[in-house]
Protein backbone atom coordinates (compact mmCIF):
# COMPACT_ATOMS: atom_id res chain seq x y z
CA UNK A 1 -68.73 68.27 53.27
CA UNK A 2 -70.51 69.35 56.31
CA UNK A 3 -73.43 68.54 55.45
CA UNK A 4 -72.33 64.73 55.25
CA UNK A 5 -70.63 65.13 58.18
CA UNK A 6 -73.62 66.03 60.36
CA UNK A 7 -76.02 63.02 58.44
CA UNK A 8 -73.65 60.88 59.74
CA UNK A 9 -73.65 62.00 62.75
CA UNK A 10 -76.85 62.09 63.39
CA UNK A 11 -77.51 58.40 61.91
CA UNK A 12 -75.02 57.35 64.29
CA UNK A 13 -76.66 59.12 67.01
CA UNK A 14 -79.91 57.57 67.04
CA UNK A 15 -79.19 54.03 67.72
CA UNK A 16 -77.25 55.43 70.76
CA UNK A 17 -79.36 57.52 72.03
CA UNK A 18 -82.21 55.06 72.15
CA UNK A 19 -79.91 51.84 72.91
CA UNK A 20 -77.77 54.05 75.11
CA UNK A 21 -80.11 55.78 77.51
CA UNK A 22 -83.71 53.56 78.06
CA UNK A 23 -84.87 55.64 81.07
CA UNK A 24 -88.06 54.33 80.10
CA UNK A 25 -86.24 50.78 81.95
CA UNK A 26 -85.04 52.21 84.78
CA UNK A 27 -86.85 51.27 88.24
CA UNK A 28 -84.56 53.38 89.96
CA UNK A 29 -85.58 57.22 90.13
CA UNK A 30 -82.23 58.49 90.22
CA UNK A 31 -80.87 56.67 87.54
CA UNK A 32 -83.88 57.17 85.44
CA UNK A 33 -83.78 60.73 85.87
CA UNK A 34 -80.11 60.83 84.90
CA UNK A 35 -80.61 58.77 81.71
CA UNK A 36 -83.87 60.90 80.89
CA UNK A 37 -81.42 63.87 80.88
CA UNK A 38 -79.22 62.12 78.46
CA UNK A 39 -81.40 61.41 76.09
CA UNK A 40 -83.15 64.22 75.77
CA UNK A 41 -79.40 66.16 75.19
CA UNK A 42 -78.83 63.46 72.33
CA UNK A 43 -82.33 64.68 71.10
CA UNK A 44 -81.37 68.27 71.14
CA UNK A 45 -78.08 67.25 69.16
CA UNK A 46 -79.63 65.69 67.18
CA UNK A 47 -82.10 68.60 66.00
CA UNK A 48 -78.89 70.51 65.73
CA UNK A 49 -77.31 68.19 63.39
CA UNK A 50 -80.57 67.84 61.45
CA UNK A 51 -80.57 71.76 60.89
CA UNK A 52 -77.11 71.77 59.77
CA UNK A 53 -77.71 68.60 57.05
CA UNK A 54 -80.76 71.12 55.72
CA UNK A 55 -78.97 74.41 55.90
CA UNK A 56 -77.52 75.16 52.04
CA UNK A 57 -73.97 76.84 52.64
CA UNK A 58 -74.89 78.42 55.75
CA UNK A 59 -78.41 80.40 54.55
CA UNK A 60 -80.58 80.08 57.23
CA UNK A 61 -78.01 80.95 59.50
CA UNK A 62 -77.11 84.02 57.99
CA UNK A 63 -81.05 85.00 57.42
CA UNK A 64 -81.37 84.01 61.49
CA UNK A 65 -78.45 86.68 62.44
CA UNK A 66 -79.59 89.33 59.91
CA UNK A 67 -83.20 89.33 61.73
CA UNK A 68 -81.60 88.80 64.96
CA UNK A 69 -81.80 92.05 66.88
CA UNK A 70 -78.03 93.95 67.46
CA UNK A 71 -77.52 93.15 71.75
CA UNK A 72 -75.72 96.84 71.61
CA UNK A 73 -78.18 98.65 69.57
CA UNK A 74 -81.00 96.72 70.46
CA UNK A 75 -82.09 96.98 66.60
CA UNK A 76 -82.17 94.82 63.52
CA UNK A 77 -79.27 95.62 61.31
């Protein structure tokens, strides 16, 4: 059930991410900065999680590694 798993997670991501981090309501640089980088790594999760609720039984990340080029042979297997 991964697949549920990360829906879930990401449906309960993205009423924190926006409630949790409002940079866009910070007046103090610092702190708007920090929550900027906050909710742009909740965004990134949450592309993450939205690739994993698409992937069927791990295709496309099997398809990904077999075009992926081999870091000691510097080739395609």
């Amino acid at each position: 059930m991964p697949r549920i798993a990360a829906a879930v997670l990401a449906g309960s991501l993205l009423p924190t991410t926006f409630g949790g981090h409002p940079f866009w309501q910070e007046s103090d640089k610092v702190e708007r900065v920090n929550q900027r980088t906050h909710f742009v790594k909740n965004l990134s999760i949450l592309g993450g999680l939205l690739i994993a609720v698409g992937d069927t039984a791990g295709r496309r990340a099997q398809r990904t590694a077999d075009r992926t080029p081999d870091p000691v042979r510097g080739r395609i297997q």
